[in-house]
N, C-alpha and C. Protein backbone atom coordinates (compact mmCIF):
# COMPACT_ATOMS: atom_id res chain seq x y z
N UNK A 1 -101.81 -113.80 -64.65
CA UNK A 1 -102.19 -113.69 -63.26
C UNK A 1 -102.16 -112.23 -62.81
N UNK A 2 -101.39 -111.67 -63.60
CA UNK A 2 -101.18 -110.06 -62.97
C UNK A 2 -102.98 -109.43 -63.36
N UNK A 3 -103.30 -109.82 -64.41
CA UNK A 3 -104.56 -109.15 -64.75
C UNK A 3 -105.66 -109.67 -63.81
N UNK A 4 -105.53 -110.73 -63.25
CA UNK A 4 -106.87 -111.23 -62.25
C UNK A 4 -106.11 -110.97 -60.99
N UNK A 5 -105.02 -110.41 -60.66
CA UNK A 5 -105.01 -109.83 -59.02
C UNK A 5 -105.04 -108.76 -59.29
N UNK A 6 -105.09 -107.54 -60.14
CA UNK A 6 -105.54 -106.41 -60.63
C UNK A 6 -106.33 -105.83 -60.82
N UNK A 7 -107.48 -107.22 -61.50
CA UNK A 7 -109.09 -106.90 -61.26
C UNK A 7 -109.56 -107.21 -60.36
N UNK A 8 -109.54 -108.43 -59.69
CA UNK A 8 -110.59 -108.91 -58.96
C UNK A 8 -110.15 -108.64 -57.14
N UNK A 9 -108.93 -108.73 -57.50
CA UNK A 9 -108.13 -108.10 -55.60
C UNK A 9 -107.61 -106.85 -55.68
N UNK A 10 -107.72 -106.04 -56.16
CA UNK A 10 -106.86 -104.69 -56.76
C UNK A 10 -105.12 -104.95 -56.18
N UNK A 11 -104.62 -106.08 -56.76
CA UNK A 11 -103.08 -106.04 -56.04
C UNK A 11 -101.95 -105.08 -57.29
N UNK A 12 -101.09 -104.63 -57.15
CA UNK A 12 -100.19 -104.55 -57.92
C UNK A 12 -99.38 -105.32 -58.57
N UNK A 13 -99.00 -104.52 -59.94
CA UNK A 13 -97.94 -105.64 -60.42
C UNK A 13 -97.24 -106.42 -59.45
N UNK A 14 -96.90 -105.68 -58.54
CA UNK A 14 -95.49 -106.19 -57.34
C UNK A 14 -95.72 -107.27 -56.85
N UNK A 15 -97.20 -107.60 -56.22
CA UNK A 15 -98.11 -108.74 -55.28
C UNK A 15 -97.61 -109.88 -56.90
N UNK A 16 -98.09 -109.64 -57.69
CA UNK A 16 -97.96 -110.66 -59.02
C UNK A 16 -96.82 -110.95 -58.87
N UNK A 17 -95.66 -110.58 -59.51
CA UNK A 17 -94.49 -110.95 -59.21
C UNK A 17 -93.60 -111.93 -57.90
N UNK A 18 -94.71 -110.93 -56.76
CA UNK A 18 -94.71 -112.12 -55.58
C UNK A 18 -95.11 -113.37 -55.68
N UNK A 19 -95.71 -113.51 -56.50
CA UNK A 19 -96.78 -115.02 -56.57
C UNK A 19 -95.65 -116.05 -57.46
N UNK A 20 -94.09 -115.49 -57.83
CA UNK A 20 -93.48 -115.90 -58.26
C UNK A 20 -92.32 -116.63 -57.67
N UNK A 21 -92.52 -116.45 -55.83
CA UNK A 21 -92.22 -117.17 -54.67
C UNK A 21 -92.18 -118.51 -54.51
N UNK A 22 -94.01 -118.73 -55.00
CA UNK A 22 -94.25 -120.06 -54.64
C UNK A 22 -94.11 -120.81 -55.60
N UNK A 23 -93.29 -120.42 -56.74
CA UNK A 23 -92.64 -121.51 -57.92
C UNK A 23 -91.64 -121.83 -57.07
N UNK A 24 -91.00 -121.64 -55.89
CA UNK A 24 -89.59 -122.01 -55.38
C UNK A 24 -89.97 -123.25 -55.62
N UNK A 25 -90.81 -123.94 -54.85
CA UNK A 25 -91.49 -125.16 -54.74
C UNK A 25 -91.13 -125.94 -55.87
N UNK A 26 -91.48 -125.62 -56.93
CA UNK A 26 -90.58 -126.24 -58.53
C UNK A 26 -89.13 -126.60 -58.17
N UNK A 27 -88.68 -125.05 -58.00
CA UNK A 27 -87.06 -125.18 -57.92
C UNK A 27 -86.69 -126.43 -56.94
N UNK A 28 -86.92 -126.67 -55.94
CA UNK A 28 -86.87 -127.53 -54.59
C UNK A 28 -86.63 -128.55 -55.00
N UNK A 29 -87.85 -129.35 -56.20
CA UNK A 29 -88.53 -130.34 -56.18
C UNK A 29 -87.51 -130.75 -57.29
N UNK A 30 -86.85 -130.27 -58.15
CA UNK A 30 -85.99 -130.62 -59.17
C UNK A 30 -85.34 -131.54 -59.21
N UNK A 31 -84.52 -131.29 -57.55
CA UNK A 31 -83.40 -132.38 -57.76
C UNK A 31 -84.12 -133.90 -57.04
N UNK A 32 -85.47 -133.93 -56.47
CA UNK A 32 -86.10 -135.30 -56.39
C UNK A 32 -86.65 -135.56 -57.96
N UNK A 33 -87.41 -134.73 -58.58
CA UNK A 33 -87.56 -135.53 -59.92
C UNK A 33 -86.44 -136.32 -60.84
N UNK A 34 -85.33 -135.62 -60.59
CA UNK A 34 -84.38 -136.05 -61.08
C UNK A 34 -83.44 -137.34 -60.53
N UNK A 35 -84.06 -137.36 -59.46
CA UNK A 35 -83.74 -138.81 -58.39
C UNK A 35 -84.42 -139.83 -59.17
N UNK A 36 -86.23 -139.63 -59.52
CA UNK A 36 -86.77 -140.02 -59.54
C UNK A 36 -86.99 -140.70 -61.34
N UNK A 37 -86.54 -139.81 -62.15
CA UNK A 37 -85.85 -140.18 -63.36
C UNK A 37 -84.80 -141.11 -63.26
N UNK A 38 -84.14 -141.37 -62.29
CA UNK A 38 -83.10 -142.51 -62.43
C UNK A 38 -83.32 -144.07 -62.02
N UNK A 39 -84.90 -143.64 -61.39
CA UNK A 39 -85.32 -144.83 -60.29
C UNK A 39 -86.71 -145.64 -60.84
N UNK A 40 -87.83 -144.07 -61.64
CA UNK A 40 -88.99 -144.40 -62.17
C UNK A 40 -89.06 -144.38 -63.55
N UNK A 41 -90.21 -145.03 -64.15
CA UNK A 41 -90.59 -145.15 -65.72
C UNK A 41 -90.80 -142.93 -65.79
N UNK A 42 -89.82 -142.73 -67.14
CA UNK A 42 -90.21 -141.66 -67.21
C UNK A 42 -91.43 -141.39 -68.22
N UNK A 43 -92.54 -142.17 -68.67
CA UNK A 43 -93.18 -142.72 -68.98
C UNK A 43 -94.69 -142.18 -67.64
N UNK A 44 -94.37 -142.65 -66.72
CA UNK A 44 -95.07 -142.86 -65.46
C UNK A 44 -94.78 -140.97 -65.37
N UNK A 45 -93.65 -140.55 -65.24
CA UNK A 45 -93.21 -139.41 -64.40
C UNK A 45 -94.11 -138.45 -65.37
N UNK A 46 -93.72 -138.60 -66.54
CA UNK A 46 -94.80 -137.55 -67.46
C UNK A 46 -96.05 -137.60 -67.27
N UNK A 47 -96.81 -138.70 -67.13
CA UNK A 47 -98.44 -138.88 -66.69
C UNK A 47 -98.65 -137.99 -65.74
N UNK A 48 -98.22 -138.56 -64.63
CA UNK A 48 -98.55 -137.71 -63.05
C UNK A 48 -98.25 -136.10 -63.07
N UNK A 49 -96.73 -135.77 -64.08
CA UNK A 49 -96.77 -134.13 -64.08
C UNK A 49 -97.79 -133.82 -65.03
N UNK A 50 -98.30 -134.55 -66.13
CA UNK A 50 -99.42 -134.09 -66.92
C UNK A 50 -100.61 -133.77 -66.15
N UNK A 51 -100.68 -134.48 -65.57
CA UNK A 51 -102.11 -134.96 -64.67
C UNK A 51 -102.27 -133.74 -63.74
N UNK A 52 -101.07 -133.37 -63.11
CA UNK A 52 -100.98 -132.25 -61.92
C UNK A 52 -100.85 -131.31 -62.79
N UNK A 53 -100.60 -130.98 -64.27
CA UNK A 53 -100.85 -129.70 -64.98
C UNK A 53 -102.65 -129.67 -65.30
N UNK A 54 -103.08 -130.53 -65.21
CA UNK A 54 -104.78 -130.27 -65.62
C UNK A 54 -105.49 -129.94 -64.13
N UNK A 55 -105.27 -130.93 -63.35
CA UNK A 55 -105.46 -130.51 -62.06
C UNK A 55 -104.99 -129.25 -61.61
N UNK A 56 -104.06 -128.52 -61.74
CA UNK A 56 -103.74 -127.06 -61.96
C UNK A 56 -104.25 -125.85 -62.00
N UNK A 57 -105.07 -126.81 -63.38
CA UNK A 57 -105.88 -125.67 -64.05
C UNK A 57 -107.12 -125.61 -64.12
N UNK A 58 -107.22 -126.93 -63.11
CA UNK A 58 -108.78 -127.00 -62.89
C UNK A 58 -108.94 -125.82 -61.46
N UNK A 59 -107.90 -125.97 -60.47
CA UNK A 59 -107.87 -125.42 -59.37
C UNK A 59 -107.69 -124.23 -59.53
N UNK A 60 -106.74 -123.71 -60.54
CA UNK A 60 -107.19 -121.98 -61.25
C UNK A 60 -108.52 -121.57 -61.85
N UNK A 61 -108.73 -122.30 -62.41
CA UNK A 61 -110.69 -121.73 -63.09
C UNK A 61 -111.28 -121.50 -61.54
N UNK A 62 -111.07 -122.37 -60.92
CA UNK A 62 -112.41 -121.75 -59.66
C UNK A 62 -111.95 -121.01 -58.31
N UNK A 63 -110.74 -120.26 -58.96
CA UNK A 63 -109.91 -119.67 -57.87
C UNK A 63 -109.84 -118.31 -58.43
N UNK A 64 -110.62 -117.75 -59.18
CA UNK A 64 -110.58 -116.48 -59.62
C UNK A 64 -110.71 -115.99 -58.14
N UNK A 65 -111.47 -116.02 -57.53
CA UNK A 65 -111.18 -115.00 -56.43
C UNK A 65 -111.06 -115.47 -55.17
N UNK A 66 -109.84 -116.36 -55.52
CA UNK A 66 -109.33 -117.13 -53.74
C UNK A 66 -108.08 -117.66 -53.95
N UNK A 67 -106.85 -116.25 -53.05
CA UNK A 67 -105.41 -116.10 -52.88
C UNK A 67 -105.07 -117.76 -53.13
N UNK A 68 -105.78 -117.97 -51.71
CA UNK A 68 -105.23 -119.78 -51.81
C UNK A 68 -105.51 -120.71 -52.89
N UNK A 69 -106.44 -120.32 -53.68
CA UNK A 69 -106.50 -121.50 -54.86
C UNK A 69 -105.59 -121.37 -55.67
N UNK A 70 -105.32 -119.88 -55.83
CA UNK A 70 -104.15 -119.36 -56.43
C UNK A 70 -102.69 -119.83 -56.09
N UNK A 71 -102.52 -119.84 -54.84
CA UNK A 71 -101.40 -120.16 -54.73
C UNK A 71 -100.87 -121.49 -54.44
N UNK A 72 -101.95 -122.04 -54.45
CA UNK A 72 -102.35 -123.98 -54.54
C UNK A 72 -101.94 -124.04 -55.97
N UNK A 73 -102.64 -122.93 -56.81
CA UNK A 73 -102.56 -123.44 -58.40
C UNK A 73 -101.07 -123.68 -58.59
N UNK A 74 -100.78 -122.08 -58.80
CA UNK A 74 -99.16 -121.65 -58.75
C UNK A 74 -97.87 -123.05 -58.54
N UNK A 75 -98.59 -123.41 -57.15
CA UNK A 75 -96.91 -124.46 -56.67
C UNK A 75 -97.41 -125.57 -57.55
N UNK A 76 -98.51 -125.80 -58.06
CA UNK A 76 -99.47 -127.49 -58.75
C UNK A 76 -98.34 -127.17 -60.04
N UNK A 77 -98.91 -126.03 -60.46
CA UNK A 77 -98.54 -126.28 -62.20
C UNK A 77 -96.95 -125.94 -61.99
N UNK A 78 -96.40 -125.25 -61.39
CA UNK A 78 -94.77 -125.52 -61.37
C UNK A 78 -93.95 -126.20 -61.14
N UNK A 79 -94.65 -127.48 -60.14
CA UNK A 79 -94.49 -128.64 -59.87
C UNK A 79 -94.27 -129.35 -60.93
N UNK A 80 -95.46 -129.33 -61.62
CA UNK A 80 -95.95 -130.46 -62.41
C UNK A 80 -94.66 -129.56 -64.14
N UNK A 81 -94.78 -128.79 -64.21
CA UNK A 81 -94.18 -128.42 -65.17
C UNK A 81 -91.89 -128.25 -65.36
N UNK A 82 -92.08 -128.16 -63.75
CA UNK A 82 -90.48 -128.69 -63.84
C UNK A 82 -90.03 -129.91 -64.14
N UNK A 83 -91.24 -130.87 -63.59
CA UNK A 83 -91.29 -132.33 -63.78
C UNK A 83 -90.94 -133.04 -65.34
N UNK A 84 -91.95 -132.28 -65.86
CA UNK A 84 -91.80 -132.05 -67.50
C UNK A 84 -90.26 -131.96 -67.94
N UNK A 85 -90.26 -130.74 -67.44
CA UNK A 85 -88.92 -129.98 -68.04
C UNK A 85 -87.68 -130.67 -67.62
N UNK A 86 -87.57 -131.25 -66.86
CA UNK A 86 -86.42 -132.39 -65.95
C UNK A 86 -86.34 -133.81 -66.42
N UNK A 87 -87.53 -134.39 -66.64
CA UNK A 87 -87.80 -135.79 -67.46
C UNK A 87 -87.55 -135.35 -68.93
N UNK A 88 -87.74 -134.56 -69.68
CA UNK A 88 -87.69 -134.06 -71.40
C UNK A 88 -86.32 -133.75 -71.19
N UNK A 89 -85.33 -133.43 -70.28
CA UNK A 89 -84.49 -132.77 -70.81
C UNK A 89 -83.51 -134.36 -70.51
N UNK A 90 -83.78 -135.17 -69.68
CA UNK A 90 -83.46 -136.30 -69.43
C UNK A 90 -83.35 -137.36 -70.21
N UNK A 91 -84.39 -137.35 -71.28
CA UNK A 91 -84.67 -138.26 -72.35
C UNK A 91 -83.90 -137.57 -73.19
N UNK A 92 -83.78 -136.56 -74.15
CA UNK A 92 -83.07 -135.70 -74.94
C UNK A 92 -81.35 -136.04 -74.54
N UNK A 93 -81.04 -136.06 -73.26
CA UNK A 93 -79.50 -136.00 -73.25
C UNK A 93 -79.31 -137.20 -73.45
N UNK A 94 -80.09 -138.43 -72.91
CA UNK A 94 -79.52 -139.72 -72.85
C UNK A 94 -79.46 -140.22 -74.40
N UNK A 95 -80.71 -139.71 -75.27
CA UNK A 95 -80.64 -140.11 -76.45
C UNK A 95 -79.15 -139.70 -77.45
N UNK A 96 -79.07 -139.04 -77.53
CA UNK A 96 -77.84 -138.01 -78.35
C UNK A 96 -76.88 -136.99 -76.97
N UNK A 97 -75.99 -138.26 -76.35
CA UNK A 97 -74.88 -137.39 -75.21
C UNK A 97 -74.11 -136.81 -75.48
N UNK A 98 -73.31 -137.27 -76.89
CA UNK A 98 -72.32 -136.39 -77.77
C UNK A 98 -72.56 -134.74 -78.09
N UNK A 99 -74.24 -134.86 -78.28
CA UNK A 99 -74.23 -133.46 -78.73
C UNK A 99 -75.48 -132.88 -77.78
N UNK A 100 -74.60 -133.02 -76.67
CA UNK A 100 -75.83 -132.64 -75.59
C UNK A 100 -75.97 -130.80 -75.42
N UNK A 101 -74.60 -130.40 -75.77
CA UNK A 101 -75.38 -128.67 -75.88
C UNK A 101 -76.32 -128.06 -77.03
N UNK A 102 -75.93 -128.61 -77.89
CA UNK A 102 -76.44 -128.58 -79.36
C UNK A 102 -78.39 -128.55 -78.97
N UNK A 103 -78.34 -129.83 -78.50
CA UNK A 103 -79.71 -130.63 -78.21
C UNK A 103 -80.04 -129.52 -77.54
N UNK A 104 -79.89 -129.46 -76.32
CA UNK A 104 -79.87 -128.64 -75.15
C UNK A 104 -80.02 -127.07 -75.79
N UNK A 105 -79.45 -126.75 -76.21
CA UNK A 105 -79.67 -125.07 -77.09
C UNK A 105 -80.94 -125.45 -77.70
N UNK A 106 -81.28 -126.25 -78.83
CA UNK A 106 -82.81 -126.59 -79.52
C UNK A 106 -83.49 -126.74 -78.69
N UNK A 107 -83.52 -127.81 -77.53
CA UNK A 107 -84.82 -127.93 -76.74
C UNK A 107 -85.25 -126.65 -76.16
N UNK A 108 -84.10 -125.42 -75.51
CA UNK A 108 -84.49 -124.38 -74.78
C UNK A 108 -84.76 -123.73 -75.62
N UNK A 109 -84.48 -123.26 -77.02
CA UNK A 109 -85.23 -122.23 -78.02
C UNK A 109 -86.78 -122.59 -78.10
N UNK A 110 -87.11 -124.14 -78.19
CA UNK A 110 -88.46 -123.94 -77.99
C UNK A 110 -89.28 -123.65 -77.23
N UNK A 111 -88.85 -124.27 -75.57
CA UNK A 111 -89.53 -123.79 -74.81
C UNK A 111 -89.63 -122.77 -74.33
N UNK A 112 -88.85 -122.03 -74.81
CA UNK A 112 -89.23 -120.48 -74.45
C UNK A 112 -90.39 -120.17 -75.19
N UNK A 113 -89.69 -120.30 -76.64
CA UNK A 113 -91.17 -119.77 -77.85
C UNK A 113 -92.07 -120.25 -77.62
N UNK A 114 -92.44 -121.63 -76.93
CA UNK A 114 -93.64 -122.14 -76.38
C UNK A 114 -94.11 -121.64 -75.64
N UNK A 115 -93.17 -120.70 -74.41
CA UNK A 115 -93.42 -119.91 -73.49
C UNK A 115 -93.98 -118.56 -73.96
N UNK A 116 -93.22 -117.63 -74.82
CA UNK A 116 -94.32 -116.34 -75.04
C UNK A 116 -94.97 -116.95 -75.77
N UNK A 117 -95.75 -118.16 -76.93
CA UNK A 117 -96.57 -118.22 -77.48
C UNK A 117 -97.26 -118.45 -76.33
N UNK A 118 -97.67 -118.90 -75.59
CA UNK A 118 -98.56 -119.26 -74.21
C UNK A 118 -98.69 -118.03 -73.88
N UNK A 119 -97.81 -117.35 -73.72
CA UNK A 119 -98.19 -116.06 -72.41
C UNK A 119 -98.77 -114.65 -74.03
N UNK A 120 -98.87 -114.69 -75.35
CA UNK A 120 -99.32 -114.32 -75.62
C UNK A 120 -100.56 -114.80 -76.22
N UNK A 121 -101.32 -115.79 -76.49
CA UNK A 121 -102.42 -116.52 -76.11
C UNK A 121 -103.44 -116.53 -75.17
N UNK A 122 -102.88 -116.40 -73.89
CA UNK A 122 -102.42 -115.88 -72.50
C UNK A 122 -103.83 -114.65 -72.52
N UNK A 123 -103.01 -113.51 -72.55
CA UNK A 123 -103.40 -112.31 -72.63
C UNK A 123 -104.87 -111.98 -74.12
N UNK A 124 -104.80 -112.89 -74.71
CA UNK A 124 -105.69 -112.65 -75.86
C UNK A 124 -106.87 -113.71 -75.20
N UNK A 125 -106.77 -114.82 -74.48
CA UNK A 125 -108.05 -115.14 -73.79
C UNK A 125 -108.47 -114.18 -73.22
N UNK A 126 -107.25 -113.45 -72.02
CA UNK A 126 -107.77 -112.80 -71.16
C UNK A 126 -108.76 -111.66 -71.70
N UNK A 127 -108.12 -110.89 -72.61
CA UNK A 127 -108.97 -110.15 -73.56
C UNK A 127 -110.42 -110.49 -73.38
N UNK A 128 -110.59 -111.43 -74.14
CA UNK A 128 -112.22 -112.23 -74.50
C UNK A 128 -112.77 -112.49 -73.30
N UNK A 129 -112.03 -113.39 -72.82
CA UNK A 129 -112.87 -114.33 -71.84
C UNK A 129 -112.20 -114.08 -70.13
N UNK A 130 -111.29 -113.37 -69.78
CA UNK A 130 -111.23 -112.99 -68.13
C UNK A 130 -110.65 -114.37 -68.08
N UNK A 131 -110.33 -114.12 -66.46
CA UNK A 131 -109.59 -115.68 -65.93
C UNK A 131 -110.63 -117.19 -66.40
N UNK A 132 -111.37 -117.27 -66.48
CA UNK A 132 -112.06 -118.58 -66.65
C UNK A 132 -111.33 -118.93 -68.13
N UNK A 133 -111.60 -117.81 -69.36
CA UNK A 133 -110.65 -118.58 -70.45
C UNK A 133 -109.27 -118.27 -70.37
N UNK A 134 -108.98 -118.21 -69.37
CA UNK A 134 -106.94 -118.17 -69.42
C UNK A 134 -107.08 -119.83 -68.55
N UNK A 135 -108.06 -120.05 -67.52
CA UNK A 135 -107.83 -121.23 -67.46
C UNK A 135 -108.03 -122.33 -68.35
N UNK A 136 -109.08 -121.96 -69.11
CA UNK A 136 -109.28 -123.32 -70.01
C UNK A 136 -108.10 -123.59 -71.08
N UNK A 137 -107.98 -122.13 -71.41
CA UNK A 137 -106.21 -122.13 -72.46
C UNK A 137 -105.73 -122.77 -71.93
N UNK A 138 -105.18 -122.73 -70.58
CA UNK A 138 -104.09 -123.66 -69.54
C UNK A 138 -104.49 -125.01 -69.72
N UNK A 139 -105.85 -125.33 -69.12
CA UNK A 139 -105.77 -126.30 -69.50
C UNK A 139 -106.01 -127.75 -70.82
N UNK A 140 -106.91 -126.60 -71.80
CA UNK A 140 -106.56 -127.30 -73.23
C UNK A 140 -105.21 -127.65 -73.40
N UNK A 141 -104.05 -126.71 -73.20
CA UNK A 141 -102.47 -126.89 -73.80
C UNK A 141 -101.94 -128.22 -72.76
N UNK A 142 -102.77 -128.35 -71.70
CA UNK A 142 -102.29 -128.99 -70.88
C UNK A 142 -102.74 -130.36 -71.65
N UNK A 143 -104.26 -130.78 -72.16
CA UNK A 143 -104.62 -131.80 -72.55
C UNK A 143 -103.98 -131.83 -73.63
N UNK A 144 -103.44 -130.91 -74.77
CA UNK A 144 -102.45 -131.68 -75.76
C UNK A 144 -101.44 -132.54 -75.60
N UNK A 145 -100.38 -131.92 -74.24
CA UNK A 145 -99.58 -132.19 -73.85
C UNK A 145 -99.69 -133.60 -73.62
N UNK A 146 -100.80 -133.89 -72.58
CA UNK A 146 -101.16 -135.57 -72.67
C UNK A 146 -101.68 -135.92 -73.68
N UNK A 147 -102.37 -135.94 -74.73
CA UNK A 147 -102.67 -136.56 -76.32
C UNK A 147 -100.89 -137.06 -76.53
N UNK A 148 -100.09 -135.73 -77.01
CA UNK A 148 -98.96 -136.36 -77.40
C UNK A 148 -98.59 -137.13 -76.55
N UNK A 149 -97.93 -137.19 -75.36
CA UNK A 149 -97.59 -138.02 -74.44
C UNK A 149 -98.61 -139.87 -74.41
N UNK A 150 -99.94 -139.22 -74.68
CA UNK A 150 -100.31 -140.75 -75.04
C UNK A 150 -100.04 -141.62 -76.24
N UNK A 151 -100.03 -140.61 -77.18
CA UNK A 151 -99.82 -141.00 -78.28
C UNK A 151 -98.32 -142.11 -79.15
N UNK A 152 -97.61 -141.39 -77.94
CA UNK A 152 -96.00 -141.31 -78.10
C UNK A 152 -95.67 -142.26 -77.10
N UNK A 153 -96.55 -143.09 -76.38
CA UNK A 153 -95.72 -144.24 -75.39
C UNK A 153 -94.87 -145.34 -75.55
N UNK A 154 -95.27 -145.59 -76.54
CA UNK A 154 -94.87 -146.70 -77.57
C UNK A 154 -93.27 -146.71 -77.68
N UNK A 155 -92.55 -145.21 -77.72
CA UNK A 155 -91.27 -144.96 -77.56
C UNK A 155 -90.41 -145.62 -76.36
N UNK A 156 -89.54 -146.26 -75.97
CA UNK A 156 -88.32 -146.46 -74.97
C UNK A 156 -87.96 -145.27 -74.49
N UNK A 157 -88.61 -144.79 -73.03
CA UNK A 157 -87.45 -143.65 -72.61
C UNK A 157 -87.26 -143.92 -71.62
């Protein structure tokens, strides 16, 4: 995002970093997903954050040059991606509670590495293809995410 408010709005790194505000919205929303893990199919809860990660990234491709789509995108996919991260980490503890730091240390080593592999991916669309292929990256990784998730229902969580 820093490279398309750089090109296309001339903002500074700083404005980018700002745009790191409207993830609060994630933070907020945590402790209702986590309500909502105790109440709903987490099954169901993964669909809808999947769903709001493609929708995301549909609303980033055509927001190259509109703050607000941007910052529509921003709270969509942090939404939808704490959701993730709150239901996965939910299923993981309940399965194996004994060795819930253990688990808990593995699950966060990946998602980080999932994280700079994304954000360097990231920058190598941007390379090629400008914001339109950083969105489609977003949202291809987003449609894996649901493949596995469809694939994988069959599981009890």
């Amino acid at each position: 995002m820093a490279f398309l408010l750089e090109s296309n709005f001339n903002y500074s790194g700083d404005v980018a970093g700002a745009f790191g505000l409207f993830g609060i919205a994630g933070a907020l929303a945590a402790a209702v997903v986590g309500k909502l893990n105790d109440r709903m199919s987490k099954i169901k809860i993964i669909t809808y954050a999947g769903l709001g990660l493609l929708v995301s990234w549909i609303i980033f491709y055509f927001s190259g040059y509109s703050i607000l789509g941007l910052i529509l995108g921003v709270i969509l996919v942090d939404l939808a991606v704490q959701a993730l991260h709150i239901t996965n980490q939910n299923i993981i503890f309940a399965n194996n509670p004994e060795a819930r730091n253990r688990v808990n240390t593995i699950y966060m080593v990946g998602f980080f590495i999932g994280g700079a592999l994304g954000t360097s991916l990231a920058a190598i669309a941007w390379k090629y293809f400008n914001w339109k292929g950083v969105s489609l990256l977003g949202f291809s990784l987003s449609v894996v995410i649901m493949l596995v998730h469809l694939l994988n229902q069959k599981k009890n969580y």
